[in-house]
PDB file of N, CA and C in Angstrom:
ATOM      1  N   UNK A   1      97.787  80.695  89.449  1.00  0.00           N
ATOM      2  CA  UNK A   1      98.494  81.428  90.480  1.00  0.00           C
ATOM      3  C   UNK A   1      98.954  82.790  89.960  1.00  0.00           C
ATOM      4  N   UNK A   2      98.366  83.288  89.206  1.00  0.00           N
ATOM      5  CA  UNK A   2      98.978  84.788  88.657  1.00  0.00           C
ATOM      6  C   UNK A   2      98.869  85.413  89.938  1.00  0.00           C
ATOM      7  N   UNK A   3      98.359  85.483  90.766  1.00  0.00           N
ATOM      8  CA  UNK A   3      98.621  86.456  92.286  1.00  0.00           C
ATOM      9  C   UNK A   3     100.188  86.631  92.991  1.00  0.00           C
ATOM     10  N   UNK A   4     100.587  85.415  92.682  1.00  0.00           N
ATOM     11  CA  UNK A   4     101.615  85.194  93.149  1.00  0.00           C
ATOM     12  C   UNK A   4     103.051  85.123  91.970  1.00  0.00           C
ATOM     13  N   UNK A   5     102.243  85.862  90.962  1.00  0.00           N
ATOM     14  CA  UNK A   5     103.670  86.006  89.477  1.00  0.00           C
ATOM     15  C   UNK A   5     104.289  87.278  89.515  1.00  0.00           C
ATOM     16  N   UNK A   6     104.976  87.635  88.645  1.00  0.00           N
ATOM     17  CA  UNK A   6     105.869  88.504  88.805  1.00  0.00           C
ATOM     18  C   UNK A   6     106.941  88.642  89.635  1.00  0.00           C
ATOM     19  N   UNK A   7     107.608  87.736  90.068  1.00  0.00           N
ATOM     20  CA  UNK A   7     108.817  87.335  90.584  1.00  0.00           C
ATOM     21  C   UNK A   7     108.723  88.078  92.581  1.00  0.00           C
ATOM     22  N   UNK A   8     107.297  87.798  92.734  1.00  0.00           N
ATOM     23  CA  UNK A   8     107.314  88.024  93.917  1.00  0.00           C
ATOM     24  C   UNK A   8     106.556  89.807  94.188  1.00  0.00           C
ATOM     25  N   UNK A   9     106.398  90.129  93.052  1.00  0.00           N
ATOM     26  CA  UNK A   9     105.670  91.829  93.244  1.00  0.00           C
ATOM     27  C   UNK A   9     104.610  92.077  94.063  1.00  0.00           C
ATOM     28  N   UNK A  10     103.391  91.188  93.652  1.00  0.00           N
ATOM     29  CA  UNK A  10     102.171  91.291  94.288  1.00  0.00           C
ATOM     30  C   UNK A  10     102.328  90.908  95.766  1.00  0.00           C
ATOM     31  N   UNK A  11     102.841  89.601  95.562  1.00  0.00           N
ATOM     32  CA  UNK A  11     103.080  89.094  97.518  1.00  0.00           C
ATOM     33  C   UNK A  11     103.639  90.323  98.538  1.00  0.00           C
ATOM     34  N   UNK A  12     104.964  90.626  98.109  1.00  0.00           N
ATOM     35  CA  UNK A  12     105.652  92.223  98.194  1.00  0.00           C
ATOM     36  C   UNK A  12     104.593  93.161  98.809  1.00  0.00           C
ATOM     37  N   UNK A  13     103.757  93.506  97.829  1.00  0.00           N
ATOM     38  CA  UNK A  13     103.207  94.351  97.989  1.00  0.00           C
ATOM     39  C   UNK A  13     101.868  94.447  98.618  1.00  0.00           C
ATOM     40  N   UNK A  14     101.675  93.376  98.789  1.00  0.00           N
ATOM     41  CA  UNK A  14     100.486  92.693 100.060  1.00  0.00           C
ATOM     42  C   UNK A  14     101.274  92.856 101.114  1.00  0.00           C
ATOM     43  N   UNK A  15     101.838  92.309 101.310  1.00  0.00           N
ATOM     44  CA  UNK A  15     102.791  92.212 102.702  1.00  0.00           C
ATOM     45  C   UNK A  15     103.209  93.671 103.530  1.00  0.00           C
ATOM     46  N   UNK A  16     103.652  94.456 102.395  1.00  0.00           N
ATOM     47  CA  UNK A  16     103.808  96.390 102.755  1.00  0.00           C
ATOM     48  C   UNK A  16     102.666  96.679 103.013  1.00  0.00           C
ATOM     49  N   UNK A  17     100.973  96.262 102.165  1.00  0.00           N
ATOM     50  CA  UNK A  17     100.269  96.886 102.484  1.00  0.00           C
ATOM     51  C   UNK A  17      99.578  96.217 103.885  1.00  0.00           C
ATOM     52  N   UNK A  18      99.719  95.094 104.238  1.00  0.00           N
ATOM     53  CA  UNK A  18      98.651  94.601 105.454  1.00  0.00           C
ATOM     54  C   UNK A  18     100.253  95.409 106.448  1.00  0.00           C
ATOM     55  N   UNK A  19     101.487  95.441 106.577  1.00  0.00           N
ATOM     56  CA  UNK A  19     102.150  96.256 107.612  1.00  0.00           C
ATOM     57  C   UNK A  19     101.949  97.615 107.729  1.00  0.00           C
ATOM     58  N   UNK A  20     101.554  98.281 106.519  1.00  0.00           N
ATOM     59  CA  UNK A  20     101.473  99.550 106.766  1.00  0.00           C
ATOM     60  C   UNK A  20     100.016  99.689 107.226  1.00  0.00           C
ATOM     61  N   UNK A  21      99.196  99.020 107.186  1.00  0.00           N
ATOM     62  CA  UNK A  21      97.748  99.259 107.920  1.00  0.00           C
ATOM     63  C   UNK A  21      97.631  98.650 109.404  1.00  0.00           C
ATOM     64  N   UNK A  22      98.653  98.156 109.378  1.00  0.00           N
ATOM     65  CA  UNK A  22      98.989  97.544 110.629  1.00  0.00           C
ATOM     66  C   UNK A  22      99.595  98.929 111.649  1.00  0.00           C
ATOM     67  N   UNK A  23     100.680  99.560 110.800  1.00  0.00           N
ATOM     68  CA  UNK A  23     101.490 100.621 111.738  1.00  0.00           C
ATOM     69  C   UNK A  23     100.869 101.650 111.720  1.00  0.00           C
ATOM     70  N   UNK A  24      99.159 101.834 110.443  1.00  0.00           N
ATOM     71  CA  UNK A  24      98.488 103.298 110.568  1.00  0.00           C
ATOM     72  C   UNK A  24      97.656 102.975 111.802  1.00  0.00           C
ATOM     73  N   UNK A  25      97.169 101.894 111.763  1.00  0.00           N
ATOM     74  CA  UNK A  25      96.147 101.801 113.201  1.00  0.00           C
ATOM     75  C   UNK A  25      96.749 101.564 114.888  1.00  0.00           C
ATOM     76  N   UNK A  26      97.896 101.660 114.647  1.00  0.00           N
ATOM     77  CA  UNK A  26      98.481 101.917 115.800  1.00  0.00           C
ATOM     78  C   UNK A  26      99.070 103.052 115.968  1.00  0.00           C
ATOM     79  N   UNK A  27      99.214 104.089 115.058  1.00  0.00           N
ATOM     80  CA  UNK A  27      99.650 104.961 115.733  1.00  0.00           C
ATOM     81  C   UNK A  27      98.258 106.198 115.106  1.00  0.00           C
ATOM     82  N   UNK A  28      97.218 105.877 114.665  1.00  0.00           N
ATOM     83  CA  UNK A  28      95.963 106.769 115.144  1.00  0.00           C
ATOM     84  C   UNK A  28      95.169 105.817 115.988  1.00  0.00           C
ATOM     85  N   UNK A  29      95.711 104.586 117.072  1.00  0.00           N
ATOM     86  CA  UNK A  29      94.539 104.515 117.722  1.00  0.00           C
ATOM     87  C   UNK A  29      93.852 105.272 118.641  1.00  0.00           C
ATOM     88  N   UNK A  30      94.745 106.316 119.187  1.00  0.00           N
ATOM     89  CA  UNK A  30      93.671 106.754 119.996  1.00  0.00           C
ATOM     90  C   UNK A  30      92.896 108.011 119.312  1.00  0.00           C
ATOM     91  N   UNK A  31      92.995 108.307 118.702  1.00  0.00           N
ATOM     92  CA  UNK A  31      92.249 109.090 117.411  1.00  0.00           C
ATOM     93  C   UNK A  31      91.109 108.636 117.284  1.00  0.00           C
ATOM     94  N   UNK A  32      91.083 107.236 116.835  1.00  0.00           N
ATOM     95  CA  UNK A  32      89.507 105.990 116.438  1.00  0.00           C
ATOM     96  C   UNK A  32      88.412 106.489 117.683  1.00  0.00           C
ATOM     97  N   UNK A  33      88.889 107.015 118.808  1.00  0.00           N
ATOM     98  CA  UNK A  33      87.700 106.636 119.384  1.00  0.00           C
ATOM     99  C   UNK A  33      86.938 108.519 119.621  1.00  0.00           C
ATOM    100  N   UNK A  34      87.587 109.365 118.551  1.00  0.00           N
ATOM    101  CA  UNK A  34      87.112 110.298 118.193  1.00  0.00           C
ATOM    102  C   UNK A  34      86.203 110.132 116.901  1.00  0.00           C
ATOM    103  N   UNK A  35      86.558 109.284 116.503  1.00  0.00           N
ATOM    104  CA  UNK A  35      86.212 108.923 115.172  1.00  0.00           C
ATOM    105  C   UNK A  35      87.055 109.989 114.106  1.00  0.00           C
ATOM    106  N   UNK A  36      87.981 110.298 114.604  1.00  0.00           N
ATOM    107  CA  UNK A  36      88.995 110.777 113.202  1.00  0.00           C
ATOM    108  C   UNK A  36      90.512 109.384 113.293  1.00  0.00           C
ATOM    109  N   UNK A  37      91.278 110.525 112.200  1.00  0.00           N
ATOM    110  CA  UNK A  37      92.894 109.756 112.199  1.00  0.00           C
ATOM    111  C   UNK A  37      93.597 110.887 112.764  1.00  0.00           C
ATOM    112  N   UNK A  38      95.034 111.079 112.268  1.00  0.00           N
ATOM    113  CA  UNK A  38      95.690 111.930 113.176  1.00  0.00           C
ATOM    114  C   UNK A  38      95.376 113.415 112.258  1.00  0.00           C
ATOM    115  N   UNK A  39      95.717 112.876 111.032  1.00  0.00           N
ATOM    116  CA  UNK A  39      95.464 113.860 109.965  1.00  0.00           C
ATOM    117  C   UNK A  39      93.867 114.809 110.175  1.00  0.00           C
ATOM    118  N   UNK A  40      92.802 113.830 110.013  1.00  0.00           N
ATOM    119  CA  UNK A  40      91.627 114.228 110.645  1.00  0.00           C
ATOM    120  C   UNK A  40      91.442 115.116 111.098  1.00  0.00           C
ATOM    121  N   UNK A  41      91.883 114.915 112.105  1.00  0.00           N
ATOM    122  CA  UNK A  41      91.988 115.944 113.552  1.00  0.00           C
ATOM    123  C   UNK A  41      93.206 117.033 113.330  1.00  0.00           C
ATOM    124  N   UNK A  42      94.105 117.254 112.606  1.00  0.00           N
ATOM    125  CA  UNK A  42      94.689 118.432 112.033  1.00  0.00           C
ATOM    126  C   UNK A  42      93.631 119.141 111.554  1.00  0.00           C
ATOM    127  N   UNK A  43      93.187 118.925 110.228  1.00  0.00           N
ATOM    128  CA  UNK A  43      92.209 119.561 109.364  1.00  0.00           C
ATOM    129  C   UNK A  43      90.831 119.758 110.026  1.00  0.00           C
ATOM    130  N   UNK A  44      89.952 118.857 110.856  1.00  0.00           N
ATOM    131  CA  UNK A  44      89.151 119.067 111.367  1.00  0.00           C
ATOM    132  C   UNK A  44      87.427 118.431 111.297  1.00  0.00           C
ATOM    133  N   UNK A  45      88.580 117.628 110.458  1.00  0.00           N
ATOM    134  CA  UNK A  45      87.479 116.577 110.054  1.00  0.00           C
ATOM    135  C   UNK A  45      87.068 115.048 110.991  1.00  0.00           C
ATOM    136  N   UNK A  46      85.591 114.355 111.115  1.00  0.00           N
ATOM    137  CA  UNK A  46      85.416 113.533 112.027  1.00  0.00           C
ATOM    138  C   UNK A  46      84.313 112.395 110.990  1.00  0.00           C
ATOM    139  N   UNK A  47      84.571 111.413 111.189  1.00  0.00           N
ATOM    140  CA  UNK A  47      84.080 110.044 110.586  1.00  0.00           C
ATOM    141  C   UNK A  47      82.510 110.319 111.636  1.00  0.00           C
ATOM    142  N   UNK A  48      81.609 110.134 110.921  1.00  0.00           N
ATOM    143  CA  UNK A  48      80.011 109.569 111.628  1.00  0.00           C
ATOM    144  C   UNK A  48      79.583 108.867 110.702  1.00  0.00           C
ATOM    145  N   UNK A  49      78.650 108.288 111.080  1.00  0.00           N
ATOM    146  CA  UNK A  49      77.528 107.222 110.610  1.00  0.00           C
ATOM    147  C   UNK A  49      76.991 107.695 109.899  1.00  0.00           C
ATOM    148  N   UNK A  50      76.062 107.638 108.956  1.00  0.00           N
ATOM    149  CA  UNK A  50      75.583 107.849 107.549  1.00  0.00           C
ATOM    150  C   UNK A  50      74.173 108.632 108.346  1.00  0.00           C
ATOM    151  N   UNK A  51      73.807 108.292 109.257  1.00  0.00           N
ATOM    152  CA  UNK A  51      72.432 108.862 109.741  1.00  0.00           C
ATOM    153  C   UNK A  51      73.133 110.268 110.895  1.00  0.00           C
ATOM    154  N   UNK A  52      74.207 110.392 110.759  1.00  0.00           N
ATOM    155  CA  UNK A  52      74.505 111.657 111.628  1.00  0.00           C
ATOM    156  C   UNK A  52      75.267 111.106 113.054  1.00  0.00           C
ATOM    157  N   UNK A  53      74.942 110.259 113.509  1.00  0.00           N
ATOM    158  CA  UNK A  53      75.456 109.639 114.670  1.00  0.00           C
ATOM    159  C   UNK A  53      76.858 109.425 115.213  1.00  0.00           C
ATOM    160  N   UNK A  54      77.066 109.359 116.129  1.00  0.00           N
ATOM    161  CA  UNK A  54      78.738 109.314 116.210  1.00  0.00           C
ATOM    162  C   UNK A  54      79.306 107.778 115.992  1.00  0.00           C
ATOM    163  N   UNK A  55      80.602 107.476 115.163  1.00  0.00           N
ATOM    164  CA  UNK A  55      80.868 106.460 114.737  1.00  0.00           C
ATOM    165  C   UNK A  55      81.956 105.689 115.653  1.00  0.00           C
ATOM    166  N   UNK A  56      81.571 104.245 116.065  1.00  0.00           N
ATOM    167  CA  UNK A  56      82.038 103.689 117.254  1.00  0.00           C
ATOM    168  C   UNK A  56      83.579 103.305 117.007  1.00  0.00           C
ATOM    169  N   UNK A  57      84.457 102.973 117.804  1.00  0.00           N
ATOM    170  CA  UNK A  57      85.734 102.561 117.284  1.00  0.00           C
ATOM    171  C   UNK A  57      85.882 101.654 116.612  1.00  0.00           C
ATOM    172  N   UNK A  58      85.322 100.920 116.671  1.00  0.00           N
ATOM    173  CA  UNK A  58      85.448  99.436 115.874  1.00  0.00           C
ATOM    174  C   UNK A  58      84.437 100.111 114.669  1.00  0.00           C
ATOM    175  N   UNK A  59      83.665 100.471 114.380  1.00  0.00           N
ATOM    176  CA  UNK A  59      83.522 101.206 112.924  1.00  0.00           C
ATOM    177  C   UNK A  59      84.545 101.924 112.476  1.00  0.00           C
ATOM    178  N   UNK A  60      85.267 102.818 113.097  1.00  0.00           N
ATOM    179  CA  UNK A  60      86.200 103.665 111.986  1.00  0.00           C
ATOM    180  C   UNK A  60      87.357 102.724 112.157  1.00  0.00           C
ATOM    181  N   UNK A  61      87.822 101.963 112.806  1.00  0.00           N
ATOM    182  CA  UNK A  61      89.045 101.283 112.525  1.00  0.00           C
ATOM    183  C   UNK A  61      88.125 100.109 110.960  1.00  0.00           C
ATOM    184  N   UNK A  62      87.308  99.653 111.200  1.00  0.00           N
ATOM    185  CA  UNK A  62      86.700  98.648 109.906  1.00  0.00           C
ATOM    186  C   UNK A  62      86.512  99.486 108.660  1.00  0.00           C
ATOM    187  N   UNK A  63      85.995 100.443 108.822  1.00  0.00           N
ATOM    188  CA  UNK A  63      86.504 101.378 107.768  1.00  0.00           C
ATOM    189  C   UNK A  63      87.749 102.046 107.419  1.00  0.00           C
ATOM    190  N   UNK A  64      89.092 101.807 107.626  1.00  0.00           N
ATOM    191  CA  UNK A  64      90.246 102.065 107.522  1.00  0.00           C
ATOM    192  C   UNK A  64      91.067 100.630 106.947  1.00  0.00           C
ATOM    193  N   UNK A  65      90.343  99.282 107.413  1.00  0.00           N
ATOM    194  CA  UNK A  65      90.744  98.565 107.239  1.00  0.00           C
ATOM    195  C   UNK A  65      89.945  98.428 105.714  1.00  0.00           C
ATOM    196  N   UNK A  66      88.998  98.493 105.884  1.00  0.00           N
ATOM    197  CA  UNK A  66      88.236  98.705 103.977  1.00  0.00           C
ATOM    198  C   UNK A  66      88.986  99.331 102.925  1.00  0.00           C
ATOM    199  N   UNK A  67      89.648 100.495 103.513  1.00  0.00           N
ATOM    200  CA  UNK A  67      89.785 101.363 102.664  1.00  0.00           C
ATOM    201  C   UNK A  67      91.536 100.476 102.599  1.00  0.00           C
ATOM    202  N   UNK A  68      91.823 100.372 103.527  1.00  0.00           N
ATOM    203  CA  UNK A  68      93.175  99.469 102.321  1.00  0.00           C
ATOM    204  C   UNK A  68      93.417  98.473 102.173  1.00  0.00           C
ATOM    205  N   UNK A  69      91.737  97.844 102.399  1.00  0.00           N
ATOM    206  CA  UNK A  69      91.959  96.211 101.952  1.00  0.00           C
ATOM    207  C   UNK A  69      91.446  97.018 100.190  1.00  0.00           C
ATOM    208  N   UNK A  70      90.723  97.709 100.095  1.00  0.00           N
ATOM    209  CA  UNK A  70      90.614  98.254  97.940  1.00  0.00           C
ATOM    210  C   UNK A  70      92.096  98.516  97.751  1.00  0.00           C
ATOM    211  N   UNK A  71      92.871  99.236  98.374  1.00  0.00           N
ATOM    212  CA  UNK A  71      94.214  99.498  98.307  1.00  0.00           C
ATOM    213  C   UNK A  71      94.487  97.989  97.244  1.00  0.00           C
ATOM    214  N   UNK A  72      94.686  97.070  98.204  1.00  0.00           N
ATOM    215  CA  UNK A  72      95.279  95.656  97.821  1.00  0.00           C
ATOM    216  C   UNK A  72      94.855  95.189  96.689  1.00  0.00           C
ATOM    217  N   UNK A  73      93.611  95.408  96.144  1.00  0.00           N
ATOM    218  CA  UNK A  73      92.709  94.624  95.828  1.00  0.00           C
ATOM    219  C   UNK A  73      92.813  94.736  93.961  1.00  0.00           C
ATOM    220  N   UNK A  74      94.105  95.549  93.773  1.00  0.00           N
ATOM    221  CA  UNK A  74      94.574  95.784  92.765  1.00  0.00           C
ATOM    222  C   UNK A  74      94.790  94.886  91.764  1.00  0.00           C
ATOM    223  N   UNK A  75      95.023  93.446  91.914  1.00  0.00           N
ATOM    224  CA  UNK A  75      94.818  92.067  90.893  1.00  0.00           C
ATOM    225  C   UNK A  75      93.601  92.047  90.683  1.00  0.00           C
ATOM    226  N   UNK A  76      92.288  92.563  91.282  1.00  0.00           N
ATOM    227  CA  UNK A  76      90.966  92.246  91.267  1.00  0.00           C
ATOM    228  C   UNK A  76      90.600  93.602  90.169  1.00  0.00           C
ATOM    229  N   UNK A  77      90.470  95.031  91.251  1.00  0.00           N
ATOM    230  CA  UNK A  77      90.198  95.902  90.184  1.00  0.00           C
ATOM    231  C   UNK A  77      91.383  96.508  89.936  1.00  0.00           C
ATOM    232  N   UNK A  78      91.638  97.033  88.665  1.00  0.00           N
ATOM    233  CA  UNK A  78      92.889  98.186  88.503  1.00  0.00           C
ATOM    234  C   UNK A  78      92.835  99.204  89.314  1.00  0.00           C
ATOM    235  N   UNK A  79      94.049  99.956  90.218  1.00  0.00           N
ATOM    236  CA  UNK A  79      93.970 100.927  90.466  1.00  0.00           C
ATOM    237  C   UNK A  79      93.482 102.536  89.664  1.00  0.00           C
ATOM    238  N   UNK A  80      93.613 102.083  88.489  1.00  0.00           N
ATOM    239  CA  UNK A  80      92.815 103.199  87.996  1.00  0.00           C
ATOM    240  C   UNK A  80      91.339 103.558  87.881  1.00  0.00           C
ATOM    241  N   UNK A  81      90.727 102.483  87.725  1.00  0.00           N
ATOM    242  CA  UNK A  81      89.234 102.314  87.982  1.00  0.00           C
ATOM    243  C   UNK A  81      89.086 102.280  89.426  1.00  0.00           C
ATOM    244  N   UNK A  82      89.811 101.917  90.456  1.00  0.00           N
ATOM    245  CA  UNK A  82      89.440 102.210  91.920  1.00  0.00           C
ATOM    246  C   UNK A  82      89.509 103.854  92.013  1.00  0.00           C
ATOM    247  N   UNK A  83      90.367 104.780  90.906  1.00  0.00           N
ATOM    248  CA  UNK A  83      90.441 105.586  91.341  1.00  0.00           C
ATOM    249  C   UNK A  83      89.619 106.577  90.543  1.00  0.00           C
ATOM    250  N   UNK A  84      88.878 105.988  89.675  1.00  0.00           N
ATOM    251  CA  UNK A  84      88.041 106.759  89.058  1.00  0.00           C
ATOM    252  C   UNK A  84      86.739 106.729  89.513  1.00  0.00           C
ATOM    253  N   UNK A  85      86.455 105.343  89.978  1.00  0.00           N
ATOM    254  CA  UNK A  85      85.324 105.392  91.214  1.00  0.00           C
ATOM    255  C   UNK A  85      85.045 106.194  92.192  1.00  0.00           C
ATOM    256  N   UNK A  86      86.448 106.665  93.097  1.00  0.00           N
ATOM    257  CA  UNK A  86      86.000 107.145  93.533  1.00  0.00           C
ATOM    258  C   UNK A  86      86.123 108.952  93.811  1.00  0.00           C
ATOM    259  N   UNK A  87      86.601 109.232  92.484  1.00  0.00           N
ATOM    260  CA  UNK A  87      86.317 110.167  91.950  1.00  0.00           C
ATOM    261  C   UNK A  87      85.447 110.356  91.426  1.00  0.00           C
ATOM    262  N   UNK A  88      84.416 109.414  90.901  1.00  0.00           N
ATOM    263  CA  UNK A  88      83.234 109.400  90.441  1.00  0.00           C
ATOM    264  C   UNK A  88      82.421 110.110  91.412  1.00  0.00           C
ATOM    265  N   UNK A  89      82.733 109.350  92.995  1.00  0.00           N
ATOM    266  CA  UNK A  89      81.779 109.520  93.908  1.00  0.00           C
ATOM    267  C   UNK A  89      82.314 111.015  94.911  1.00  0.00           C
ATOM    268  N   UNK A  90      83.589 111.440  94.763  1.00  0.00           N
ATOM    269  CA  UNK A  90      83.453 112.536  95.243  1.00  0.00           C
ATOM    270  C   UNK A  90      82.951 113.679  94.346  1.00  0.00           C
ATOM    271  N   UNK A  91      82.978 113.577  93.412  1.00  0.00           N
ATOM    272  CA  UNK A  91      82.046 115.144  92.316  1.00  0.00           C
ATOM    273  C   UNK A  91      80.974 114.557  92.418  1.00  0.00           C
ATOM    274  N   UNK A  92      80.169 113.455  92.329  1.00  0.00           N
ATOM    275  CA  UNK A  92      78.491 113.355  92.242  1.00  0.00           C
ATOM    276  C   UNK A  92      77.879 112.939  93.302  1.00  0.00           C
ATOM    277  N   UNK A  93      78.619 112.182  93.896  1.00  0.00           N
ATOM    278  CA  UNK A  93      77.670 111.879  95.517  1.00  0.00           C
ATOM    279  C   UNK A  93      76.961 113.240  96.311  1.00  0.00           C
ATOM    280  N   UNK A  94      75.854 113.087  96.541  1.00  0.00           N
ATOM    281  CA  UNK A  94      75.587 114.258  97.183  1.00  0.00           C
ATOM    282  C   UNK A  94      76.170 114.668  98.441  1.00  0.00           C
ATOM    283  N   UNK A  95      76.251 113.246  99.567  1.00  0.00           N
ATOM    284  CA  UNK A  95      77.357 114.122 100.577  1.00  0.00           C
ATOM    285  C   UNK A  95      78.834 112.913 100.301  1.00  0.00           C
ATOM    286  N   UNK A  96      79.531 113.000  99.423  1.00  0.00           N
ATOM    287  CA  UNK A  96      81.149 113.110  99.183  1.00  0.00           C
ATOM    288  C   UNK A  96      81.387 111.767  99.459  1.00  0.00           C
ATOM    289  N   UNK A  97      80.442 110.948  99.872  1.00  0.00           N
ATOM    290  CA  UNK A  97      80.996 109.890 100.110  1.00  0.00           C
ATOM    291  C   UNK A  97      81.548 108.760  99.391  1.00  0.00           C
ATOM    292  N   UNK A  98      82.877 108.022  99.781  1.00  0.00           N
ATOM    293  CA  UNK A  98      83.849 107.111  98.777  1.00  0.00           C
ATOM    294  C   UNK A  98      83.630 106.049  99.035  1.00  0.00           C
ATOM    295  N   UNK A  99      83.994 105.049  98.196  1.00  0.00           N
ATOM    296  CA  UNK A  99      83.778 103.566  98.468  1.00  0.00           C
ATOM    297  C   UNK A  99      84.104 102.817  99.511  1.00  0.00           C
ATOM    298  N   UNK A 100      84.708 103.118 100.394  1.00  0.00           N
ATOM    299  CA  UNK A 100      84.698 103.136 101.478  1.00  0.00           C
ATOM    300  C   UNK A 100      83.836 103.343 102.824  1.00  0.00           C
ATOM    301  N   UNK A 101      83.879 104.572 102.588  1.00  0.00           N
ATOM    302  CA  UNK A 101      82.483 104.823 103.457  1.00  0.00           C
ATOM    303  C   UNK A 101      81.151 104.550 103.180  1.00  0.00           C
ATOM    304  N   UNK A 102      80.939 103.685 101.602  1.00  0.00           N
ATOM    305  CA  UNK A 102      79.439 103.317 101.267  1.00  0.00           C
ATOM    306  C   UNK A 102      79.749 102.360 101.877  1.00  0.00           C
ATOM    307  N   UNK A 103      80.775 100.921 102.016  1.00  0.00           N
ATOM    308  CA  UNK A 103      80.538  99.643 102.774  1.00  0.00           C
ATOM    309  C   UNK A 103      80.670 100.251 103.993  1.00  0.00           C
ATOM    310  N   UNK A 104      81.435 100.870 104.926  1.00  0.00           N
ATOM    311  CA  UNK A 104      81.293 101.394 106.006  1.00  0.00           C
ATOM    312  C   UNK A 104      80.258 102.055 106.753  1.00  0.00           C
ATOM    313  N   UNK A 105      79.062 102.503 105.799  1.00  0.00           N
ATOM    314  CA  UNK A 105      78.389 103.014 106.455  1.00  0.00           C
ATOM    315  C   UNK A 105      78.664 104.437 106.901  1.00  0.00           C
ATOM    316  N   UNK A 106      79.529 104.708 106.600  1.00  0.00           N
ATOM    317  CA  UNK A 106      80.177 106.357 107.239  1.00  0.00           C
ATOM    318  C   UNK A 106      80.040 107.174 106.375  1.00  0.00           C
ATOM    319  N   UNK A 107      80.457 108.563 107.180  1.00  0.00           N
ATOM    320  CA  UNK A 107      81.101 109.871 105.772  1.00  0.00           C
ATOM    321  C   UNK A 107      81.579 110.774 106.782  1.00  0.00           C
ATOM    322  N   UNK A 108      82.404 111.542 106.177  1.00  0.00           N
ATOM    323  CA  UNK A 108      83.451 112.632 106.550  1.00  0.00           C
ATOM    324  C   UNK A 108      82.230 113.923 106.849  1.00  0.00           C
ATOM    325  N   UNK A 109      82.456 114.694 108.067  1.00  0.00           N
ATOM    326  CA  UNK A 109      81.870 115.872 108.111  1.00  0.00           C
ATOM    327  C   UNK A 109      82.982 116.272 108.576  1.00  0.00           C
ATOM    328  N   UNK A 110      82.277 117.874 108.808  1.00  0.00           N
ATOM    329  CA  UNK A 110      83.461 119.091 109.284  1.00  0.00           C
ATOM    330  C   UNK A 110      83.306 118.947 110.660  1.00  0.00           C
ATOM    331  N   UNK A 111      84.411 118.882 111.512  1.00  0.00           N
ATOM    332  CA  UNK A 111      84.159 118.420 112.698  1.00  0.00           C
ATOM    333  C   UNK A 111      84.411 119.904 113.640  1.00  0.00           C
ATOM    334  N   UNK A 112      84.614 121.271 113.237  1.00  0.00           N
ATOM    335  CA  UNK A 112      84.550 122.264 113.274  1.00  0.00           C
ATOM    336  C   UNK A 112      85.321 123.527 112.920  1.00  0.00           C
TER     337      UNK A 112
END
């Protein structure tokens, strides 16, 4: 049971992270069906499909949910190697894409 050691840390911190992905997808849902977040759509950026296509809601919300189920996933890999990954993959990927958007299927373009 080491998941559950440290006098309650990890549980803690599962629990913050499935609420706070809980309170990000409700307050960019109507964003998802642009295929950005709120931020996104400040800067100008839009989630598509790996072949160019526009990305459906239930794709960019599953890809949001990816990206902080690795968040969690911190007993499994270290956050430092999650974060060198995907720093790995933003300097060498040819188009920028993070571990996230490789299971997702997605990537970030300039949305104008």
């Amino acid at each position: 049971m080491l998941f559950w050691s440290y006098d309650g840390y990890e549980y803690n911190r599962v629990v913050l992270s499935i609420l706070n992905t809980v309170l990000f997808l409700i307050v960019n849902w109507s964003f998802f069906r642009e295929g950005q977040t709120f931020g996104m759509r400040f800067v100008g950026t839009q989630i598509v499909m790996k072949n160019g296509f526009k990305a459906s809601m239930i794709t960019v919300v599953l890809r949001q949910v990816f990206y902080s189920y690795l968040g969690m996933m911190t007993f499994i890999i270290p956050p430092i190697l999650l974060f060198a990954i995907n720093g790995l993959l933003l300097k060498f990927h040819p188009c920028k894409r993070l571990l996230h958007d490789l299971i997702a299927g997605t990537m970030v373009i300039q949305k104008y």
